[in-house]
Protein backbone atom coordinates (compact mmCIF):
# COMPACT_ATOMS: atom_id res chain seq x y z
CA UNK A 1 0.00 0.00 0.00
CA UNK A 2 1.14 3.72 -0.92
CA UNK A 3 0.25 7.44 0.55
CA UNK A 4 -2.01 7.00 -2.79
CA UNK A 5 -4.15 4.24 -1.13
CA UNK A 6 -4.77 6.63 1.96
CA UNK A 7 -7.65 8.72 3.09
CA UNK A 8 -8.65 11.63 5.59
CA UNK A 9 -11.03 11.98 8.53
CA UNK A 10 -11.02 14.50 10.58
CA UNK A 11 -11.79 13.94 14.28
CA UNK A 12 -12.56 16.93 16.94
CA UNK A 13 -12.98 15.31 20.40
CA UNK A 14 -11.79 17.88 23.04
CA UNK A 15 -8.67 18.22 23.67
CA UNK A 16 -5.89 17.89 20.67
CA UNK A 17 -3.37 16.39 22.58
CA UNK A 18 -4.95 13.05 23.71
CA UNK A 19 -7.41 12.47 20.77
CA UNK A 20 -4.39 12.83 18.75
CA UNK A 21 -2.90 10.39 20.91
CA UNK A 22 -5.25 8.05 20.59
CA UNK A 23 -5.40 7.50 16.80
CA UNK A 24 -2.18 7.32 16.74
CA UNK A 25 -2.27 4.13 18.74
CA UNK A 26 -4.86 2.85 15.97
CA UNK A 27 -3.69 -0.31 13.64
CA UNK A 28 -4.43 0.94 10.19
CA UNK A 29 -3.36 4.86 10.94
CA UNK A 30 -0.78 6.54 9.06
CA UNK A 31 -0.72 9.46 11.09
CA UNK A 32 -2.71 11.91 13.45
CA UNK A 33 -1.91 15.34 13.23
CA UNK A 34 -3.51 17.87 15.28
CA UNK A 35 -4.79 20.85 14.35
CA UNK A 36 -7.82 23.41 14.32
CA UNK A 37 -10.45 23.27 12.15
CA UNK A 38 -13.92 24.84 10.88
CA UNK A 39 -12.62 28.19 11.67
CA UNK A 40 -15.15 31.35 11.04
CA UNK A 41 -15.46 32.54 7.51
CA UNK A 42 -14.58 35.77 8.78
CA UNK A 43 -10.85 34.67 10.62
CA UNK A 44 -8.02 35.80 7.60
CA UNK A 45 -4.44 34.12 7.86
CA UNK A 46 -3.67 30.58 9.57
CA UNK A 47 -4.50 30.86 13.60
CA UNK A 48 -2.54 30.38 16.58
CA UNK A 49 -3.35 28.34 19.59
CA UNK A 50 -3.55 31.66 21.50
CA UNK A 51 -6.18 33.00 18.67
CA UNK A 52 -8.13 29.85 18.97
CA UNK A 53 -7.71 29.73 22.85
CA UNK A 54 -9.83 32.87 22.75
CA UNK A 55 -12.74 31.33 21.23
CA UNK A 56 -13.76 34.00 18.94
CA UNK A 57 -12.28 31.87 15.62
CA UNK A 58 -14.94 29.52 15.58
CA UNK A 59 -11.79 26.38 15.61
CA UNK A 60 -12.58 23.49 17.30
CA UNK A 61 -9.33 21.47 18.06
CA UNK A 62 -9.19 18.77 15.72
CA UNK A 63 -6.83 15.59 14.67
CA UNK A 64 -6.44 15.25 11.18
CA UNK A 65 -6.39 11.18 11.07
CA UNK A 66 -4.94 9.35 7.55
CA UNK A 67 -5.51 5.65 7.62
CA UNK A 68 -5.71 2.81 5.22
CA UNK A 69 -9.30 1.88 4.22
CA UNK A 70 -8.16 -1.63 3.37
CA UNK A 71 -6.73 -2.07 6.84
CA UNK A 72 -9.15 -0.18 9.08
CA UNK A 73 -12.74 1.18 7.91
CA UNK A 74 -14.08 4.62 8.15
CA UNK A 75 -17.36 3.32 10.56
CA UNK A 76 -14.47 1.53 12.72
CA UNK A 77 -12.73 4.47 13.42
CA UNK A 78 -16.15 6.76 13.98
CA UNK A 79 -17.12 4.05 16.51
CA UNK A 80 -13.60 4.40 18.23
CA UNK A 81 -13.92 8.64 17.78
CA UNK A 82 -17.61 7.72 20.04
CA UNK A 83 -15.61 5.73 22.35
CA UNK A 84 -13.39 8.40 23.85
CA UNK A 85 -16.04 11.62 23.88
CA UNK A 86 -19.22 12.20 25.65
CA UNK A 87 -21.44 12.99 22.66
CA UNK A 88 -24.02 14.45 25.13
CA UNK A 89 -21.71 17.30 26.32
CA UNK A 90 -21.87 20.25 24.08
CA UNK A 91 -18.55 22.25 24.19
CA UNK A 92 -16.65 20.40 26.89
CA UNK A 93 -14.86 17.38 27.54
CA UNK A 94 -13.52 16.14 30.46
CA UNK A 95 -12.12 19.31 32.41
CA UNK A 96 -11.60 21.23 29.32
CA UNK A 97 -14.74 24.19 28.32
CA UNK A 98 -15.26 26.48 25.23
CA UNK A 99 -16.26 26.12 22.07
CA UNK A 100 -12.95 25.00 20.51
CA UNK A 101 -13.45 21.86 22.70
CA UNK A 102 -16.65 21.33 20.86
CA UNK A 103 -17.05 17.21 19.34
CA UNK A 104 -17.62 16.69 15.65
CA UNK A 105 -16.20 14.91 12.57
CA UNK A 106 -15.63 16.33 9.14
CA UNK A 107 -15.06 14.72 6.40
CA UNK A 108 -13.87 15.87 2.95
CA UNK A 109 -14.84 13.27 0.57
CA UNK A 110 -18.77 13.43 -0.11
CA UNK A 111 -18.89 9.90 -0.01
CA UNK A 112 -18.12 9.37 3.41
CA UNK A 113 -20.89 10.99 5.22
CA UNK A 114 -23.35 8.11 4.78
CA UNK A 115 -20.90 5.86 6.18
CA UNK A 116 -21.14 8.68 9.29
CA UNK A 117 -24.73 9.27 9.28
CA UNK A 118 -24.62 5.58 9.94
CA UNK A 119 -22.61 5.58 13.26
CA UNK A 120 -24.01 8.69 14.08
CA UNK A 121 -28.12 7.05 14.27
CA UNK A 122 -26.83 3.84 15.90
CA UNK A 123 -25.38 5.26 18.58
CA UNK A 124 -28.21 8.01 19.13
CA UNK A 125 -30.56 5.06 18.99
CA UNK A 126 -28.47 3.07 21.75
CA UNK A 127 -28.10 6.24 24.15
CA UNK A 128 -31.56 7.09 23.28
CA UNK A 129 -31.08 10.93 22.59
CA UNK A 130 -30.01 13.36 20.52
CA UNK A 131 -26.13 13.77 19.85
CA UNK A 132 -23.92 17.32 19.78
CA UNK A 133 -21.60 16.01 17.93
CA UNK A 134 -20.97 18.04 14.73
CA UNK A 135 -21.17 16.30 11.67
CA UNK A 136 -19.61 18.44 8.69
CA UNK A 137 -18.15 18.61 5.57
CA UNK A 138 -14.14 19.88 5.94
CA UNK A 139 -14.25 24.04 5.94
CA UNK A 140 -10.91 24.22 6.93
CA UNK A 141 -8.05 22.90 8.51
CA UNK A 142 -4.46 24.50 10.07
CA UNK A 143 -1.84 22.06 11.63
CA UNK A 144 -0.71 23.28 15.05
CA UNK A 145 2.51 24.76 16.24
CA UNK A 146 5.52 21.39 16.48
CA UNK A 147 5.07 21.49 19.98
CA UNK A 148 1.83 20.39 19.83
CA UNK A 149 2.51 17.48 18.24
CA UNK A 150 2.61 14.31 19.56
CA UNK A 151 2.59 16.34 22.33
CA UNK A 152 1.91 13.00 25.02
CA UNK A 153 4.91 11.21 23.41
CA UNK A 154 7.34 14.65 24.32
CA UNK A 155 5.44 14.75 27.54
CA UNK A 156 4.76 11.61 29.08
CA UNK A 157 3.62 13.12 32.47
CA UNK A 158 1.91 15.88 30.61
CA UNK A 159 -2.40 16.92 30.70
CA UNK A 160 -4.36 14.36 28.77
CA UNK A 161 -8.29 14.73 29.26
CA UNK A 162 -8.68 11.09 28.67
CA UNK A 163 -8.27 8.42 31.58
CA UNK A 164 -5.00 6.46 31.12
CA UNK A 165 -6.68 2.98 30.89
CA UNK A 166 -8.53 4.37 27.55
CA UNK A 167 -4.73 3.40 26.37
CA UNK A 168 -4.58 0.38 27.31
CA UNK A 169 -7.98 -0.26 26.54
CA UNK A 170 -7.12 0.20 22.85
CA UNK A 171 -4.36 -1.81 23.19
CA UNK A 172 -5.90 -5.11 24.00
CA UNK A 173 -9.21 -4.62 22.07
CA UNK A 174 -7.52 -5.08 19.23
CA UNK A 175 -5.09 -7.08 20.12
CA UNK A 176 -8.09 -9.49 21.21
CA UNK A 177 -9.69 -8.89 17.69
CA UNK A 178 -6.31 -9.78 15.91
CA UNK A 179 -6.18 -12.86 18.05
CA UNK A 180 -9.80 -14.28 17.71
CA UNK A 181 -9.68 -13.67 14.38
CA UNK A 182 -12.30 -15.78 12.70
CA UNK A 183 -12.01 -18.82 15.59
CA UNK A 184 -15.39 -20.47 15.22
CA UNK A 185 -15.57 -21.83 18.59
CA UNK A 186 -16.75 -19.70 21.77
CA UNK A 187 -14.74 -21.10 24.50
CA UNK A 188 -11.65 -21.27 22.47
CA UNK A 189 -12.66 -17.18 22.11
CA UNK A 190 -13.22 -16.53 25.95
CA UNK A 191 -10.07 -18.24 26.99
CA UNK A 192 -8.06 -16.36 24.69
CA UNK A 193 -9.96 -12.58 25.88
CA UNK A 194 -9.77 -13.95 29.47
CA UNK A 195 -5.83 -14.48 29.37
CA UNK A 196 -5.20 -11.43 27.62
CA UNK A 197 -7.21 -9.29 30.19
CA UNK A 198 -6.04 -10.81 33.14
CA UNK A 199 -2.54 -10.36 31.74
CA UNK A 200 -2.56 -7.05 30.67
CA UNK A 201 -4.65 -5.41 33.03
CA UNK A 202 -3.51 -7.29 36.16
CA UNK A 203 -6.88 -7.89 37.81
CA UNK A 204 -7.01 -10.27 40.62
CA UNK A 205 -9.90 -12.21 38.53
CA UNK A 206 -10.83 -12.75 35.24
CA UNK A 207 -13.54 -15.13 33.72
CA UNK A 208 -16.66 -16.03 32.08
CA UNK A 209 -19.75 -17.62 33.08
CA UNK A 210 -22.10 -18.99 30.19
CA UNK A 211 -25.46 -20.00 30.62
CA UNK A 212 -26.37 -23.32 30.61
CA UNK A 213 -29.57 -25.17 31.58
CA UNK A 214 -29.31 -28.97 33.55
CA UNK A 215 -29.30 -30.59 30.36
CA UNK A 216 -27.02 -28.58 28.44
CA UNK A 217 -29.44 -28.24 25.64
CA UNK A 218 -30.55 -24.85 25.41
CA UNK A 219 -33.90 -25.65 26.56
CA UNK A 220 -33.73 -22.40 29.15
CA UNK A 221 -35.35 -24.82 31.90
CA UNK A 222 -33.76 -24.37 35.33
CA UNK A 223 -30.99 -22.39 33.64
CA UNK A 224 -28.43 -21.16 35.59
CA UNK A 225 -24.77 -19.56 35.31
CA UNK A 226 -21.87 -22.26 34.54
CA UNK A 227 -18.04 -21.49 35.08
CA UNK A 228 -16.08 -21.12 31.54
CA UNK A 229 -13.07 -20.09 31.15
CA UNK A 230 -10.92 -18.29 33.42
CA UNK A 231 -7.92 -16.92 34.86
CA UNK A 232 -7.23 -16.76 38.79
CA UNK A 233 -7.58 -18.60 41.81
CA UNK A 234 -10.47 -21.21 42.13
CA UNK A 235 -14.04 -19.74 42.08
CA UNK A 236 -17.59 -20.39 42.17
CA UNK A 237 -19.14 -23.58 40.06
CA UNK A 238 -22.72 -22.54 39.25
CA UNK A 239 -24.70 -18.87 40.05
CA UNK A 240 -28.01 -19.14 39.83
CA UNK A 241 -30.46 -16.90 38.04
CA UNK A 242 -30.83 -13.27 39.29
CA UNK A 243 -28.27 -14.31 42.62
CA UNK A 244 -25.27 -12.49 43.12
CA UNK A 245 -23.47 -9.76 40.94
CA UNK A 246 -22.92 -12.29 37.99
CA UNK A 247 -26.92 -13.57 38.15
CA UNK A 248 -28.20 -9.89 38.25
CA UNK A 249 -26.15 -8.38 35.19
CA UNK A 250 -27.37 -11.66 33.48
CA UNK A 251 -31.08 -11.43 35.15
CA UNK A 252 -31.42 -7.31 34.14
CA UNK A 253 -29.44 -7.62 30.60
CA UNK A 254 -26.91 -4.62 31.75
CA UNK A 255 -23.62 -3.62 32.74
CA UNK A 256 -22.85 -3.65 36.74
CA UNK A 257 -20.13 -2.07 38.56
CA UNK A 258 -19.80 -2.70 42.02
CA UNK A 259 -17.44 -0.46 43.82
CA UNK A 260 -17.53 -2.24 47.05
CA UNK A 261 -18.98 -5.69 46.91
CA UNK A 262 -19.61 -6.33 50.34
CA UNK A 263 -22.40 -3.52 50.07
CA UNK A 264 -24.04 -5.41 46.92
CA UNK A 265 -27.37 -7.22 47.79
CA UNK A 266 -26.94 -10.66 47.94
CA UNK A 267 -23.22 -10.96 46.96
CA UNK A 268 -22.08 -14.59 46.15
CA UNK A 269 -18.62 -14.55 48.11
CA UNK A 270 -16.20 -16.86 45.76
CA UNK A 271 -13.24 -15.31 47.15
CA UNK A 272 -12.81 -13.22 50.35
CA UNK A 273 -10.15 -11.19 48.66
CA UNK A 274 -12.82 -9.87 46.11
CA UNK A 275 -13.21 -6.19 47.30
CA UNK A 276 -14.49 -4.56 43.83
CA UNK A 277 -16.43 -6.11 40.49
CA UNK A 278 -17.52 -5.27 37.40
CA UNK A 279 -19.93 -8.19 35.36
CA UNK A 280 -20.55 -7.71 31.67
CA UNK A 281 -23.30 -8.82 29.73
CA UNK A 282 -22.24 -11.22 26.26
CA UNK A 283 -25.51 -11.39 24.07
CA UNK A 284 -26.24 -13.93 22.14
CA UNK A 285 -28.52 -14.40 18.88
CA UNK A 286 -30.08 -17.67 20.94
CA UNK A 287 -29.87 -18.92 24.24
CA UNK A 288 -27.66 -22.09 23.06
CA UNK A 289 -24.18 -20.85 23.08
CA UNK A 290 -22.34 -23.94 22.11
CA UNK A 291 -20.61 -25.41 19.24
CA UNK A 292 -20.86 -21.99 17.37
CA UNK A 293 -19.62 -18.29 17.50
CA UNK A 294 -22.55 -15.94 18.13
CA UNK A 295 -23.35 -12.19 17.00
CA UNK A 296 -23.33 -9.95 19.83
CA UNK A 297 -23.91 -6.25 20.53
CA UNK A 298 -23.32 -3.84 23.27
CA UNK A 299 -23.88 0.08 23.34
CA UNK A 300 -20.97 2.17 22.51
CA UNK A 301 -21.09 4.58 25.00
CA UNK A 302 -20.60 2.27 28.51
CA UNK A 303 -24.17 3.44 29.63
CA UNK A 304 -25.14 1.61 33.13
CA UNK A 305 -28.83 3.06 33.41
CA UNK A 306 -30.10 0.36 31.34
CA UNK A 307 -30.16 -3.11 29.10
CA UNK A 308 -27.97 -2.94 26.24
CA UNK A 309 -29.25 -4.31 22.83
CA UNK A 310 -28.88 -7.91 21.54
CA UNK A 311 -30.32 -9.31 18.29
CA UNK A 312 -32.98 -10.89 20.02
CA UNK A 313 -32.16 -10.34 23.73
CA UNK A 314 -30.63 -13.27 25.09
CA UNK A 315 -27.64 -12.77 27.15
CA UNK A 316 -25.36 -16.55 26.49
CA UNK A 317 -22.69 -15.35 29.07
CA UNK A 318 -20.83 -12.71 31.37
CA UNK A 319 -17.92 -11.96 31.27
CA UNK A 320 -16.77 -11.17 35.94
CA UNK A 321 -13.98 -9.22 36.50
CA UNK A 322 -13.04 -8.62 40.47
CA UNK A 323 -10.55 -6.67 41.80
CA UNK A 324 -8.75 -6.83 45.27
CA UNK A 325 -9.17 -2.95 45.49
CA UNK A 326 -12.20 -0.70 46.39
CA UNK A 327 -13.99 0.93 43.22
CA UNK A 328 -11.07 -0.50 40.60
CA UNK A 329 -13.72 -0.25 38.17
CA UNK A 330 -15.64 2.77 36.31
CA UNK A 331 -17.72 3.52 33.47
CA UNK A 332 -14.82 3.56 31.17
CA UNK A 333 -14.05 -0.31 31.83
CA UNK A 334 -17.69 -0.69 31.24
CA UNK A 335 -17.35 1.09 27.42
CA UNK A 336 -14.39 -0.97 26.80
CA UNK A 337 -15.27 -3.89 27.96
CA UNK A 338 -18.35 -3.99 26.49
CA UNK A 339 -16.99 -3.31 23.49
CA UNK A 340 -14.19 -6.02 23.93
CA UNK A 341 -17.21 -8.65 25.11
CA UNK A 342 -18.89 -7.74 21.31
CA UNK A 343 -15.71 -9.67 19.70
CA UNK A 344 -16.59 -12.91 21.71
């Protein structure tokens, strides 16, 4: 592949620094340059950071992303851009206010935007209201001064708006895509995503429990949560329906974080040096979960408030996670992990 094979998105998502940052970490990027973009008909001459700190340019801080559409699609990276933005939260992010925080992506080849308009109603339909995310063809578009450029990678200790694990994160979501790769068989897939978490992220616990009936059929009588495969010390055979962390993300079809389990409901003790969980939903197109690879969904934007959408609502696992700190877990190890739990 040449620099002829490439194309251009153009991301703005807060803060310059970190989304730029981000994409750069991103298997089929060339480069992410940052930048300000969409700036007021009425600004003359190529703006400074100081000009567009003043928010009277009309620039939103923006990452000028060129990728390889044969290695990494336009609706992949979109879904990513979603991933690290609140696209409730009209011109902030994080810490950081004004308008050239603002979200949006602009695109300046026609036939991208419905591609965009895709993402964009899919994940207004999963959150369930209306986005501020800006969604525009390219006006304009300055590269910053050098020293904002790869500005993290100069400054490792430096500001970054987004939470360190978001890193990570990207890091082993696709390094769990590359490694599933098409693998037909679900408990070769969880075994693999379990022993990559559990190594990367050095949680005390990391497995999944898949939902079985007493016949193993499918049937959904007297169904109940079965160990699968997992890393850590030895825990808890069979969870019942509805019982314990595990049972109630399965029972309400949703995300739960538990900052302290001790002051969970009906918490199923398998180890004493669990002090924190989270317990991810994996849907399923049917109940049955074995001998075949299933389709699964999750919402892209780590929402706890409520069930996330499967193709027909059956949930054929969880993935538990437990710490042996206090509130390890927030609602961007939900996002990710959701969105690592849609690969199984």
């Amino acid at each position: 592949m040449t620099m002829a094979d490439t194309k251009l998105i153009y991301f703005a998502g807060g803060c310059f620094w970190g989304t730029e940052h981000f994409f750069s970490g991103v298997d089929g990027v060339v480069s992410a340059v940052s930048g300000y973009a969409q700036g007021s008909p009425s600004f003359e001459g190529r703006p400074s950071y100081e000009q567009v700190y003043t928010d009277t340019t009309g620039f939103a801080e923006t990452v000028r992303v060129c990728y390889w559409p044969e290695r990494i699609s336009l609706e992949t990276l979109a879904d990513l851009f979603f991933s690290i933005i609140d696209p409730l939260s009209l011109n902030r992010q994080g810490h950081d206010e004004g308008t050239r925080y603002r979200t949006g992506i602009y695109y300046s080849d026609p036939e991208d935007l419905p591609v965009l308009q895709g993402v964009y109603s899919a994940v207004e339909a999963r959150i369930g209201q209306p986005l501020v995310v800006e969604l525009e063809p390219l006006r304009n578009f300055f590269e910053a001064e050098e020293r904002h450029q790869l500005y993290l990678d100069k400054n490792p200790d430096g500001y970054c708006h987004l939470p360190a694990r978001v890193f990570k994160y990207l890091r082993l979501y696709q390094d769990v895509a590359a490694l599933l790769g098409d693998e037909p068989d679900p408990v070769a897939r969880m075994a693999e995503t379990a022993a990559l978490i559990y190594e990367r992220m050095k949680f005390f616990w990391v497995g999944f429990y898949v939902v079985r009936d007493a016949l193993g059929n499918g049937s959904g009588l007297g169904r109940e949560l079965v160990l699968g495969p997992f890393q850590g010390p030895p825990a808890c055979l069979r969870i019942a329906y509805g019982r314990g962390v595990c049972g109630t993300a399965w029972k309400e079809a949703r995300t739960v974080v538990v900052p302290d389990v001790e002051a969970f409901p009906g918490h199923i003790a398998c180890s004493s040096l669990s002090r924190s969980e989270i317990v991810v939903p994996v849907f399923a197109s049917t109940v049955e979960t074995c001998g075949r690879a299933m389709p699964v969904q999750s919402a892209p934007c780590g929402s706890l408030t409520g069930p996330l959408p499967a193709a027909d609502g059956h949930v054929g696992a969880v993935l538990d996670i437990d710490s042996t700190s206090l509130a390890t877990f927030d609602s961007t190890d939900a996002l990710w992990l959701e969105k690592i739990c849609r690969l199984i």
